[in-house]
PDB file of N, CA and C in Angstrom:
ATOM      1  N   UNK A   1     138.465  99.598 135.663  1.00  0.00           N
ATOM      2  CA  UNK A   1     139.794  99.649 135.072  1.00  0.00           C
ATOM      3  C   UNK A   1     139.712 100.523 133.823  1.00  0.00           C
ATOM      4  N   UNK A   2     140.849 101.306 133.653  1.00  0.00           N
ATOM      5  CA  UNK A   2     140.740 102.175 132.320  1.00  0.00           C
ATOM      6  C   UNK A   2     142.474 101.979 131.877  1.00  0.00           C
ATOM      7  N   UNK A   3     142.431 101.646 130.134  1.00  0.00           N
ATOM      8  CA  UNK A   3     143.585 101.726 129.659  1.00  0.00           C
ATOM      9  C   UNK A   3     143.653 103.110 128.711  1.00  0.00           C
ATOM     10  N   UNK A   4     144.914 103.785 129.028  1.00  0.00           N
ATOM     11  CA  UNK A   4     145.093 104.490 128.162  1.00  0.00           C
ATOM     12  C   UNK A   4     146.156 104.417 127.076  1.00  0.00           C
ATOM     13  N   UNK A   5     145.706 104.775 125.792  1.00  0.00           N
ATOM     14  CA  UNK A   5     146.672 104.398 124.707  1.00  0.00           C
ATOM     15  C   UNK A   5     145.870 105.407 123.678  1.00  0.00           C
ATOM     16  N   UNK A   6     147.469 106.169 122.849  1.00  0.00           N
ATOM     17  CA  UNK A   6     147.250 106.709 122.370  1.00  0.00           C
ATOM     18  C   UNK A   6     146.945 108.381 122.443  1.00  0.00           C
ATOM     19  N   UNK A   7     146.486 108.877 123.906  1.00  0.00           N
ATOM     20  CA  UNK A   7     145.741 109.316 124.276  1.00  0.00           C
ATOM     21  C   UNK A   7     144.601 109.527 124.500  1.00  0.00           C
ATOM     22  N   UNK A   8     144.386 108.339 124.443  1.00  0.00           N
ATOM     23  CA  UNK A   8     142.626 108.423 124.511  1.00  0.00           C
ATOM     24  C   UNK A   8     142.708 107.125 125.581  1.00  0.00           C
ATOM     25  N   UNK A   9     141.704 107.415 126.549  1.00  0.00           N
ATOM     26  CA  UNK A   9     141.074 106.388 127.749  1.00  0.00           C
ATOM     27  C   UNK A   9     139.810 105.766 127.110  1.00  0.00           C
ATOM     28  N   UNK A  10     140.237 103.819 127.343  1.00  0.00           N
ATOM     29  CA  UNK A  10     138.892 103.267 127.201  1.00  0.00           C
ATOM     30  C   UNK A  10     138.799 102.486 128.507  1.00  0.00           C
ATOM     31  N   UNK A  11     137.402 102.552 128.801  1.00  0.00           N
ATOM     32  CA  UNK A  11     137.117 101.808 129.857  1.00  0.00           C
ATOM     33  C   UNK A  11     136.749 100.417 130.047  1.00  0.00           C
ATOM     34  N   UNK A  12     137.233  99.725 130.764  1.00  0.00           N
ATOM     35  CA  UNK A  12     137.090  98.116 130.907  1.00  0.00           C
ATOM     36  C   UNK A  12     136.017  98.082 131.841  1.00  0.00           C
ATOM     37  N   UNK A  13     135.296  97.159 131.204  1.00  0.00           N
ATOM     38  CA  UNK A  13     134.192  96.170 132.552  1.00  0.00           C
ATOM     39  C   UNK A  13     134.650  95.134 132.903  1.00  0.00           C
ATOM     40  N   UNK A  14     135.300  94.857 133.947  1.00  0.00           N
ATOM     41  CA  UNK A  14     135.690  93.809 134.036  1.00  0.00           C
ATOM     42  C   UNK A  14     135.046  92.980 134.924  1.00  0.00           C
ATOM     43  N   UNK A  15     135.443  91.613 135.364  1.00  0.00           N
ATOM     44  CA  UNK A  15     134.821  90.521 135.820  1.00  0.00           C
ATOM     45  C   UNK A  15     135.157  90.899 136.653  1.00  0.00           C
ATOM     46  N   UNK A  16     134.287  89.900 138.345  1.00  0.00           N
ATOM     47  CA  UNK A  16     134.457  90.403 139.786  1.00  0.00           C
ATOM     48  C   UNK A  16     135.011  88.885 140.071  1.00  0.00           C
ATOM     49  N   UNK A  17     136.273  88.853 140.880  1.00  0.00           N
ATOM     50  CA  UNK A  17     137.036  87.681 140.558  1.00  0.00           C
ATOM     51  C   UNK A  17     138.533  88.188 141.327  1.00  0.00           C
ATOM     52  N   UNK A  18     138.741  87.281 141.736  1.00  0.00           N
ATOM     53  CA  UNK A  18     140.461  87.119 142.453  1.00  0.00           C
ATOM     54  C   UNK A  18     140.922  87.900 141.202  1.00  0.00           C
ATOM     55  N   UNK A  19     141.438  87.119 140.085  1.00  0.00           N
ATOM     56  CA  UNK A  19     142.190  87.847 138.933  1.00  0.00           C
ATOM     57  C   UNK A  19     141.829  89.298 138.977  1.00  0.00           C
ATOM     58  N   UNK A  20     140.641  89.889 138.786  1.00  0.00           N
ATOM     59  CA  UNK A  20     140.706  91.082 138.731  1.00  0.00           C
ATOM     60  C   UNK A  20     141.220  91.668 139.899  1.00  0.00           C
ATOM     61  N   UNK A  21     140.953  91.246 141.256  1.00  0.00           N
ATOM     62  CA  UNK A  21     141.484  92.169 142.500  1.00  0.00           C
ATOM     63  C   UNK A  21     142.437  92.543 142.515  1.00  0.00           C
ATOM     64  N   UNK A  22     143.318  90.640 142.137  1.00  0.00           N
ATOM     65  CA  UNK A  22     144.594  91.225 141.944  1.00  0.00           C
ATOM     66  C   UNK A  22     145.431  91.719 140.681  1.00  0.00           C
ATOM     67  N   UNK A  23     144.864  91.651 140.008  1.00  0.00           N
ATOM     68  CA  UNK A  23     145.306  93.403 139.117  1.00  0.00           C
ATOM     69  C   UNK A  23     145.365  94.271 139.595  1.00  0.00           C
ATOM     70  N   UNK A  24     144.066  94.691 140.263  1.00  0.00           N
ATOM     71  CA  UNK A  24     143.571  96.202 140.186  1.00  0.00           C
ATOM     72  C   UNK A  24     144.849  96.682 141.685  1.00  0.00           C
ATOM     73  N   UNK A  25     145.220  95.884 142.351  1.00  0.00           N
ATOM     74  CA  UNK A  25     146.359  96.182 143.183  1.00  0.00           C
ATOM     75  C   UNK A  25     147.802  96.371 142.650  1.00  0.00           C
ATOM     76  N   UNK A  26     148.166  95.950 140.921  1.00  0.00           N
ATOM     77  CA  UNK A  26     149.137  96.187 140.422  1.00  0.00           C
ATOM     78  C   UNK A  26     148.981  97.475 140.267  1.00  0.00           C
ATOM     79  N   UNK A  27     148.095  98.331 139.836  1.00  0.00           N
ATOM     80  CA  UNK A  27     147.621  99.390 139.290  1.00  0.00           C
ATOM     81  C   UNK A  27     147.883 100.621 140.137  1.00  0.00           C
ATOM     82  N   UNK A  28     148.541 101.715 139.243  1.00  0.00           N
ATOM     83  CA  UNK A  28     148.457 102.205 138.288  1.00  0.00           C
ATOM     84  C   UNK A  28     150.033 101.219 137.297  1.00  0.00           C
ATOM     85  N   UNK A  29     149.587 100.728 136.418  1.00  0.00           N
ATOM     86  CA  UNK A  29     151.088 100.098 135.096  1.00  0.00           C
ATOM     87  C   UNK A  29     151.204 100.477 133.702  1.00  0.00           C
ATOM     88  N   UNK A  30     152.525 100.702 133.599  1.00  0.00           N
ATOM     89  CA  UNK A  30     152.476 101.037 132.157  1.00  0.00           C
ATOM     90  C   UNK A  30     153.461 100.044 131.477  1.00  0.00           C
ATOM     91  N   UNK A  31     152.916  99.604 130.431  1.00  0.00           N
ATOM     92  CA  UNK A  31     153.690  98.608 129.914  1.00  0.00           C
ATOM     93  C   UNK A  31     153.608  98.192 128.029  1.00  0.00           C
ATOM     94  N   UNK A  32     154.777  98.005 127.941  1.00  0.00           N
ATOM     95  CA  UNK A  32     154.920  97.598 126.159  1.00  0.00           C
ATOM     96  C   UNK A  32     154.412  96.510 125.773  1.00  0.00           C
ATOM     97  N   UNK A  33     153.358  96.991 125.116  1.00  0.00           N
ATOM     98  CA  UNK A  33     152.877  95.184 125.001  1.00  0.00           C
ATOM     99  C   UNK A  33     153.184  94.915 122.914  1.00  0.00           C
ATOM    100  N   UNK A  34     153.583  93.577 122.873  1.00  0.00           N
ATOM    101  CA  UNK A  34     153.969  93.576 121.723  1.00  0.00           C
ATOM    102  C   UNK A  34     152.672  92.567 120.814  1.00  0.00           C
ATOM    103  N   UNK A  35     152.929  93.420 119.339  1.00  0.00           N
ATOM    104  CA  UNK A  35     151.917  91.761 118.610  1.00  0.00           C
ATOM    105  C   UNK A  35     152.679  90.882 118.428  1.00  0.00           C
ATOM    106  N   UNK A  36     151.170  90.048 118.491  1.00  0.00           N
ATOM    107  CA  UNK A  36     151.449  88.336 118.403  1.00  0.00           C
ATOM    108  C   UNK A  36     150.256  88.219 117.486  1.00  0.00           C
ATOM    109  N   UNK A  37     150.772  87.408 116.488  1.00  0.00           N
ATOM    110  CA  UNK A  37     149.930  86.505 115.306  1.00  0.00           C
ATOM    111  C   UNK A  37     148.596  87.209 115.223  1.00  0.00           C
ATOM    112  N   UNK A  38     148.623  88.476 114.561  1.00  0.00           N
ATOM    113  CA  UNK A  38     147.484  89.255 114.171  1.00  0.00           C
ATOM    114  C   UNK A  38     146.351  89.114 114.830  1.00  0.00           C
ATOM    115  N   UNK A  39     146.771  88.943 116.205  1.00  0.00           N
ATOM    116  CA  UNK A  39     145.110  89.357 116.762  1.00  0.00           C
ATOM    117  C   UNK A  39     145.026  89.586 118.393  1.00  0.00           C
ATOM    118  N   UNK A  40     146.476  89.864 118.812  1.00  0.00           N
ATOM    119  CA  UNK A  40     146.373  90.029 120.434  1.00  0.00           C
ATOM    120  C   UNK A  40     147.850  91.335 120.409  1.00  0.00           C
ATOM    121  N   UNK A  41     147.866  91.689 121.447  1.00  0.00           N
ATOM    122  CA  UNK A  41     149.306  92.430 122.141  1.00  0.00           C
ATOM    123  C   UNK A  41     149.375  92.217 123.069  1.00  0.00           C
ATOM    124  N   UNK A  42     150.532  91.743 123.770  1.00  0.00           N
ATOM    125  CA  UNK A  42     150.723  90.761 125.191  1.00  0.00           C
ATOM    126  C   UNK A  42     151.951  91.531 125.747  1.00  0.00           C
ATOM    127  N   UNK A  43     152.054  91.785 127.085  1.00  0.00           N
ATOM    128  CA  UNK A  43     153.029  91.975 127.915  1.00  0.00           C
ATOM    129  C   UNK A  43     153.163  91.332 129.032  1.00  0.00           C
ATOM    130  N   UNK A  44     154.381  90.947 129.958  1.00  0.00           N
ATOM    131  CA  UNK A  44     153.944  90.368 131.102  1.00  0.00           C
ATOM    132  C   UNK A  44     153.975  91.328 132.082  1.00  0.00           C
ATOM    133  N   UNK A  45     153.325  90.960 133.003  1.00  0.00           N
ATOM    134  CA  UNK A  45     153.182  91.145 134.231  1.00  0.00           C
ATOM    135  C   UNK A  45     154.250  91.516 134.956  1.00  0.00           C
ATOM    136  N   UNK A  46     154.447  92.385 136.037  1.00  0.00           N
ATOM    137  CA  UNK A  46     155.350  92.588 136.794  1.00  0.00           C
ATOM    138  C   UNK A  46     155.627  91.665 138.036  1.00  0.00           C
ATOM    139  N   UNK A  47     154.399  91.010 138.156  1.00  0.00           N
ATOM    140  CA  UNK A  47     153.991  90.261 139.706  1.00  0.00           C
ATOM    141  C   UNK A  47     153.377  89.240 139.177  1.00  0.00           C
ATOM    142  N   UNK A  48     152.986  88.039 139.307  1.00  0.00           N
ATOM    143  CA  UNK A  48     151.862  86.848 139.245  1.00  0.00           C
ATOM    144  C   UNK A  48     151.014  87.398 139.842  1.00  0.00           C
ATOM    145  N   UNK A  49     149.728  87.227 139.458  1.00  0.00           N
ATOM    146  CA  UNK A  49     148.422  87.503 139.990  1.00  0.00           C
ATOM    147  C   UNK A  49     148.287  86.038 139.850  1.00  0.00           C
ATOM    148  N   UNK A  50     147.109  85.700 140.651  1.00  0.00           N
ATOM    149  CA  UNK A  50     146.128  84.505 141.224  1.00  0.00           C
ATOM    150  C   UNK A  50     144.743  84.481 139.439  1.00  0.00           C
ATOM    151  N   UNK A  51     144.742  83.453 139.511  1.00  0.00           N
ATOM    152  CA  UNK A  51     143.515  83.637 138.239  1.00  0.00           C
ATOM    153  C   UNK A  51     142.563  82.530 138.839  1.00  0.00           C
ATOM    154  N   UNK A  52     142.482  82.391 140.245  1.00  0.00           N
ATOM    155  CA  UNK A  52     141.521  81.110 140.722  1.00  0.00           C
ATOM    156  C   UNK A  52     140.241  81.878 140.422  1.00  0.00           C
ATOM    157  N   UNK A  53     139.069  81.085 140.307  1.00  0.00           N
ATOM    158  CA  UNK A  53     137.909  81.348 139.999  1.00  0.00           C
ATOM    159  C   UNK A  53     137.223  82.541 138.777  1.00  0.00           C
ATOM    160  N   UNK A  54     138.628  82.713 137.818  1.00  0.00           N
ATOM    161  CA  UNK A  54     138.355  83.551 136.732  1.00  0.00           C
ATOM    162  C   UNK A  54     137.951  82.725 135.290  1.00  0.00           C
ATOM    163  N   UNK A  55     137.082  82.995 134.834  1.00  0.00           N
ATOM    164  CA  UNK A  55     136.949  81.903 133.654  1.00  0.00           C
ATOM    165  C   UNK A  55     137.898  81.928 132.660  1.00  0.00           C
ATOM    166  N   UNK A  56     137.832  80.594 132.035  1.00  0.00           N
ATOM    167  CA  UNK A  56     139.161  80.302 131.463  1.00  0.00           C
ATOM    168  C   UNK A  56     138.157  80.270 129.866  1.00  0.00           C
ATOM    169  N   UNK A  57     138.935  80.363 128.317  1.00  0.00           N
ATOM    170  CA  UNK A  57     138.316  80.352 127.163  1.00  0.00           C
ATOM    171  C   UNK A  57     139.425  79.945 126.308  1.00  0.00           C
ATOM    172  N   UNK A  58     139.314  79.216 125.585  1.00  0.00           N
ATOM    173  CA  UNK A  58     140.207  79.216 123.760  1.00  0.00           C
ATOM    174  C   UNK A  58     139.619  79.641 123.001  1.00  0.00           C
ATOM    175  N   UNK A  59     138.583  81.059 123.255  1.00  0.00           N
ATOM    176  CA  UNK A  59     138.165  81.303 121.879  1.00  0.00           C
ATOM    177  C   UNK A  59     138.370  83.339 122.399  1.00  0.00           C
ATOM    178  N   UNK A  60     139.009  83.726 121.638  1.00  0.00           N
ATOM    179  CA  UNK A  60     139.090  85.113 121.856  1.00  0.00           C
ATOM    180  C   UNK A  60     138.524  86.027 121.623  1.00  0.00           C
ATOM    181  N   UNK A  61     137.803  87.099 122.070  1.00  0.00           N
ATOM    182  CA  UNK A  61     137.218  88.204 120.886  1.00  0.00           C
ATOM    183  C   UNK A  61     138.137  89.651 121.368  1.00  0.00           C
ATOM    184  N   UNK A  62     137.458  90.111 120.290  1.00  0.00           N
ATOM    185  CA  UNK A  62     137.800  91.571 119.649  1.00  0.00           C
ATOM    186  C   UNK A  62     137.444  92.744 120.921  1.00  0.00           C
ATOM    187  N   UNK A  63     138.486  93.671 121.531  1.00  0.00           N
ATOM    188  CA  UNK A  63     138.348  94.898 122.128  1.00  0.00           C
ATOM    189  C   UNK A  63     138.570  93.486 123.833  1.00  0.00           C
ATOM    190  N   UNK A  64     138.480  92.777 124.139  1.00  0.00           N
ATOM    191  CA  UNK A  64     138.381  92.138 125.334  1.00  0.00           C
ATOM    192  C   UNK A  64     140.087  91.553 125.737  1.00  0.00           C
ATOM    193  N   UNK A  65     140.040  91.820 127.432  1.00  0.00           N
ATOM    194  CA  UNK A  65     140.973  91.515 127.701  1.00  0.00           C
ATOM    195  C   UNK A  65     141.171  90.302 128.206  1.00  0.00           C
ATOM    196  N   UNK A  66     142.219  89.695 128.426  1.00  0.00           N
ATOM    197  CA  UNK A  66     143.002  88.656 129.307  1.00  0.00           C
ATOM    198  C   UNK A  66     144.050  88.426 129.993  1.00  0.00           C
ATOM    199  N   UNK A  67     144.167  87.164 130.554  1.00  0.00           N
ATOM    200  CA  UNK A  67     145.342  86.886 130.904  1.00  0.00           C
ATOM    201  C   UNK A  67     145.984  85.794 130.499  1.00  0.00           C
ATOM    202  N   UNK A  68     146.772  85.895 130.466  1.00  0.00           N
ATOM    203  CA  UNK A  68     147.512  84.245 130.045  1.00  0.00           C
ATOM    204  C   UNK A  68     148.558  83.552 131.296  1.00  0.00           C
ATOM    205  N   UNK A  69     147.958  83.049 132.247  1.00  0.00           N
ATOM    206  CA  UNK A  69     148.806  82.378 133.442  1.00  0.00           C
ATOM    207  C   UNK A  69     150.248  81.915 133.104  1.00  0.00           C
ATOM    208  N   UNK A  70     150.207  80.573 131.676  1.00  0.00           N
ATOM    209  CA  UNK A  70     151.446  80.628 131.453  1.00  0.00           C
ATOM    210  C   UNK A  70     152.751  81.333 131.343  1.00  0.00           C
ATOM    211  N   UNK A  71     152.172  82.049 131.100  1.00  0.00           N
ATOM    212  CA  UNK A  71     153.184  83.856 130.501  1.00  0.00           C
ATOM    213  C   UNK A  71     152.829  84.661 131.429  1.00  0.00           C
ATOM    214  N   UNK A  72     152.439  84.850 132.605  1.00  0.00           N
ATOM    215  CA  UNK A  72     152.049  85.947 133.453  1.00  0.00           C
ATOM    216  C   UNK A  72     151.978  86.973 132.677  1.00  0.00           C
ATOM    217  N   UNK A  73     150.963  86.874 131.666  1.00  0.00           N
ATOM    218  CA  UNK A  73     150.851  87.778 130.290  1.00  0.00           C
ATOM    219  C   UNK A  73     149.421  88.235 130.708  1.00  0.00           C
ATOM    220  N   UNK A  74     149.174  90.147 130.260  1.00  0.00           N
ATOM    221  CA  UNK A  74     148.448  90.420 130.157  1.00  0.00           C
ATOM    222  C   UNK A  74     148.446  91.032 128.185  1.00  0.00           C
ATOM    223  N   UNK A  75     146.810  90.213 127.879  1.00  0.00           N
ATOM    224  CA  UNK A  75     146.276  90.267 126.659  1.00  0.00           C
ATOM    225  C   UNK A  75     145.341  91.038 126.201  1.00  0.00           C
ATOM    226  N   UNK A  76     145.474  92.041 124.927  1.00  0.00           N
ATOM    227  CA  UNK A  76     144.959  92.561 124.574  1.00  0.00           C
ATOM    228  C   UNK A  76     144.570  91.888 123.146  1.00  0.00           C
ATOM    229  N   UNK A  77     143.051  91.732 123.152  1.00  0.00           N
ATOM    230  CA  UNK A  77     142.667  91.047 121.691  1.00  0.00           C
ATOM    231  C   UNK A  77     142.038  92.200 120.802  1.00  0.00           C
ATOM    232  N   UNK A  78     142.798  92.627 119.518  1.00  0.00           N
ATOM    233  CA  UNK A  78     141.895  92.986 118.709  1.00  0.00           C
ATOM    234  C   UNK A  78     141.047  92.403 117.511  1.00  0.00           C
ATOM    235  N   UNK A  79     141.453  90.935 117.641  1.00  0.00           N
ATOM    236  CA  UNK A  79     140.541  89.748 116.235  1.00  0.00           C
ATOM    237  C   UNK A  79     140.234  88.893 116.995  1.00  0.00           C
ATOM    238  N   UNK A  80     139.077  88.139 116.952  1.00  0.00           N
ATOM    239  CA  UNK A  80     138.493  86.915 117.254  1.00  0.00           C
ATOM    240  C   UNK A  80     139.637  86.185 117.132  1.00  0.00           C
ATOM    241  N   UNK A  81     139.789  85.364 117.670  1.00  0.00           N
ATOM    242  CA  UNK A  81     140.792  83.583 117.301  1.00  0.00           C
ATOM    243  C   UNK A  81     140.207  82.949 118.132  1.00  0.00           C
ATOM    244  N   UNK A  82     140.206  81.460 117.802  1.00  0.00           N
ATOM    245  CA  UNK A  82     140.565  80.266 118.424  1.00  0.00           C
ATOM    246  C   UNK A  82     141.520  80.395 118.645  1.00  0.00           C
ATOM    247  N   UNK A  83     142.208  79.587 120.288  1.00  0.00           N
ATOM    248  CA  UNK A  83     143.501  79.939 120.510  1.00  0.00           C
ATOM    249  C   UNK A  83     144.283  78.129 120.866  1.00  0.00           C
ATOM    250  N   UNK A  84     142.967  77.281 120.965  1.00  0.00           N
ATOM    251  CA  UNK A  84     143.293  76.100 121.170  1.00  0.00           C
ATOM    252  C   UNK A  84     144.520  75.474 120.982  1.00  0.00           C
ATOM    253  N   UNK A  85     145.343  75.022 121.119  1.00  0.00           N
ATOM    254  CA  UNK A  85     145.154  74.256 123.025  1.00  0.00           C
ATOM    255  C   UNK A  85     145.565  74.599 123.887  1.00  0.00           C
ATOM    256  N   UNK A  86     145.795  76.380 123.703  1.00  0.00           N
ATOM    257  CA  UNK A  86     146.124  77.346 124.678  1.00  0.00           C
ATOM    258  C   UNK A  86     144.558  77.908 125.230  1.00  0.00           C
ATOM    259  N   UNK A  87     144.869  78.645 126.421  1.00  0.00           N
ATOM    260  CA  UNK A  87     143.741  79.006 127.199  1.00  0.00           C
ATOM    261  C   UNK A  87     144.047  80.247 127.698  1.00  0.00           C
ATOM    262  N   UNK A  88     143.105  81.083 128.325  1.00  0.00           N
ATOM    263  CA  UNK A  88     142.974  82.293 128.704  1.00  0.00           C
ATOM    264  C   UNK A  88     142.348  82.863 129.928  1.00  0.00           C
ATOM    265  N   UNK A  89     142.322  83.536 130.646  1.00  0.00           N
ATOM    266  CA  UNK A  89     141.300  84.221 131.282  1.00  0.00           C
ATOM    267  C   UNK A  89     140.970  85.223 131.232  1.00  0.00           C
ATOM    268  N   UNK A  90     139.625  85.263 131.537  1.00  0.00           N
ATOM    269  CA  UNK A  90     138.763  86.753 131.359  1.00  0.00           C
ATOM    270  C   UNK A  90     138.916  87.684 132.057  1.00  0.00           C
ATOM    271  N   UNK A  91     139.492  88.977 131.679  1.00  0.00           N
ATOM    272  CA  UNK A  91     139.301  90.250 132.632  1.00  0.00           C
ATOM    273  C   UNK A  91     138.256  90.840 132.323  1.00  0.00           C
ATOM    274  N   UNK A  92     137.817  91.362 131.228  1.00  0.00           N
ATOM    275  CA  UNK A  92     136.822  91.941 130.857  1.00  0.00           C
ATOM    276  C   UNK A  92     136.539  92.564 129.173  1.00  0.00           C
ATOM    277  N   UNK A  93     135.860  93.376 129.273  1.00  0.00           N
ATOM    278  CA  UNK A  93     135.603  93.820 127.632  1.00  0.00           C
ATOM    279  C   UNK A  93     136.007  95.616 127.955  1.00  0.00           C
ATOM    280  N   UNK A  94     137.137  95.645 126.910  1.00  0.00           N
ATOM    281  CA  UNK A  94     137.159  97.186 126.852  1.00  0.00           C
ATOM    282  C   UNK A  94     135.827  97.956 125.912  1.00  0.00           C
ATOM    283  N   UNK A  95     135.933  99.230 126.428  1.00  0.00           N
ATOM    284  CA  UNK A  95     134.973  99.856 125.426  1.00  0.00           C
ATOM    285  C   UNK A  95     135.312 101.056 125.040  1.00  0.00           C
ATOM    286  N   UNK A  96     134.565 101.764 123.730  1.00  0.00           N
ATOM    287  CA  UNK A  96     135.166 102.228 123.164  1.00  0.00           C
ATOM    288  C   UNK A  96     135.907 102.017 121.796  1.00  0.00           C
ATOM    289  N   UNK A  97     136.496 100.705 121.358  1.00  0.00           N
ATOM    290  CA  UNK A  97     136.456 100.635 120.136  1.00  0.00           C
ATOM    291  C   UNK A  97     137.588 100.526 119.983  1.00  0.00           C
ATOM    292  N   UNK A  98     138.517 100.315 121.187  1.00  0.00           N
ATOM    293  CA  UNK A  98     140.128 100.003 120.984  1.00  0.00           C
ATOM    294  C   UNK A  98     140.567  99.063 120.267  1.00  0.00           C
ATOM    295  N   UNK A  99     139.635  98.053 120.090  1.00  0.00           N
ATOM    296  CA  UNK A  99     140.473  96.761 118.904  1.00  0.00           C
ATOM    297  C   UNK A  99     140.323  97.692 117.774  1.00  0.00           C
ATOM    298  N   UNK A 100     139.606  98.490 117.121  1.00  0.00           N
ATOM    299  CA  UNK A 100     139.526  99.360 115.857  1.00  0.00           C
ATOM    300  C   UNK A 100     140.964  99.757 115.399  1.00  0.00           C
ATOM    301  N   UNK A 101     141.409 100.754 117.045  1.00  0.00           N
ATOM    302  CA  UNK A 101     142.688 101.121 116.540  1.00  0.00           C
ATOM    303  C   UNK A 101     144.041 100.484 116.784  1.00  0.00           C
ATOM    304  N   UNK A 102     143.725  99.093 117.512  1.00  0.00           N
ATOM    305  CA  UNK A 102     144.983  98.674 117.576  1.00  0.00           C
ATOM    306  C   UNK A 102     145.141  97.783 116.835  1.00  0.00           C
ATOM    307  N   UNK A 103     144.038  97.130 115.570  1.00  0.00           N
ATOM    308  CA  UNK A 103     144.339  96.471 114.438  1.00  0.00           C
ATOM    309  C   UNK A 103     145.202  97.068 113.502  1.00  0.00           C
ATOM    310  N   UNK A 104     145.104  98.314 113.289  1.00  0.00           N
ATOM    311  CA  UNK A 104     146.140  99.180 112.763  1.00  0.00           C
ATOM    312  C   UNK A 104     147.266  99.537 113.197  1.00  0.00           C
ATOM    313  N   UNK A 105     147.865  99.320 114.558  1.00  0.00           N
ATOM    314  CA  UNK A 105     148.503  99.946 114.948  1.00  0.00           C
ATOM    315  C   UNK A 105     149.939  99.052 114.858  1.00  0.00           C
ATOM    316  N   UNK A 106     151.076  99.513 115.070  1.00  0.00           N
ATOM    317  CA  UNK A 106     152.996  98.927 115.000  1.00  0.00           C
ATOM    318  C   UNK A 106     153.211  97.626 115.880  1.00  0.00           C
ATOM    319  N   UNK A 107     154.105  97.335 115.664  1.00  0.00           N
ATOM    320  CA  UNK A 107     154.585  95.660 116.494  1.00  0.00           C
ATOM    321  C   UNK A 107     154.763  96.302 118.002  1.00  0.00           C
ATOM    322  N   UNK A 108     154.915  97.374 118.295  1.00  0.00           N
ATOM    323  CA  UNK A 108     155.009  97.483 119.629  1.00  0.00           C
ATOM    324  C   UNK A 108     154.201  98.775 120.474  1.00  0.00           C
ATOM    325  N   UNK A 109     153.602  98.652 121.078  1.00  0.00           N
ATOM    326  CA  UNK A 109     152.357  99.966 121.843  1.00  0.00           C
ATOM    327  C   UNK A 109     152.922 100.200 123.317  1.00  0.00           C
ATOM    328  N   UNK A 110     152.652 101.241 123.574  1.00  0.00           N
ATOM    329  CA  UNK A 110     152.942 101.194 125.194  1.00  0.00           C
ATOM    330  C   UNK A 110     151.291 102.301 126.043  1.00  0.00           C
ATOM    331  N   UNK A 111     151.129 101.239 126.743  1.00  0.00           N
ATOM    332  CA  UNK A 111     149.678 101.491 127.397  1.00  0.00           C
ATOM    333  C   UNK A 111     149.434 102.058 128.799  1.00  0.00           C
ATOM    334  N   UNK A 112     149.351 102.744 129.587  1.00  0.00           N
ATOM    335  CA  UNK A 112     148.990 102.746 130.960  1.00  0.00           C
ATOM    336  C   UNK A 112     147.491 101.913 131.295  1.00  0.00           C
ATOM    337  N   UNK A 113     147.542 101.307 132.478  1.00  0.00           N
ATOM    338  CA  UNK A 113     146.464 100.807 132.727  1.00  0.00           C
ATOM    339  C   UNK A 113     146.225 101.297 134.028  1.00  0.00           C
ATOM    340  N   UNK A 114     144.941 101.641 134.644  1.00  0.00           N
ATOM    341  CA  UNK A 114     145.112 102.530 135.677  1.00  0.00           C
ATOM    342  C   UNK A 114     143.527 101.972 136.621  1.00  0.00           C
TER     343      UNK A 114
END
């Protein structure tokens, strides 16, 4: 998986997992994802994806993605949080250094994910 933002492409490793398959069948998406409480940018989904057998976490890190089932939200973290007694799943870790620039960046981004 590769997101682009900004103009610049970073590449995701992501987990091997239902959730990811079914992403990678949404794909190619472009979408506005907005901040939330200084440390993620979230958009939803166009479709529900399946998140069976994807690991689930309340603790977030920096440059790594998710999902959020409740919200058929896809998450972009650029700060560590605890997110307790909310939960998450793992897509993978971007690379490249994108939490760098999207700690800096406006209340609203628009990303291709491809």
């Amino acid at each position: 998986m590769k997101i682009l933002y900004n103009g610049k492409e970073y590449s995701v490793s992501t987990e091997d997992n239902q959730l990811t398959a079914a992403l990678g069948e949404l794909l190619p998406l472009k979408l506005r994802l907005t901040r939330s409480d200084e440390h993620e940018y979230y958009a939803a989904l166009p479709k529900n994806v399946s998140a069976d057998g994807a690991i689930s976490t309340s603790y977030v890190k920096a440059g790594w993605v998710y999902y959020f089932k409740e919200w058929n939200a896809f998450a972009l973290n650029f700060r560590e949080k605890e997110i307790a007694p909310y939960s998450v799943y793992v897509i993978g870790k971007a690379q490249g250094g994108i939490e760098n620039i999207l700690a800096g960046s406006g209340a609203n981004i628009e990303i291709e994910i491809r």
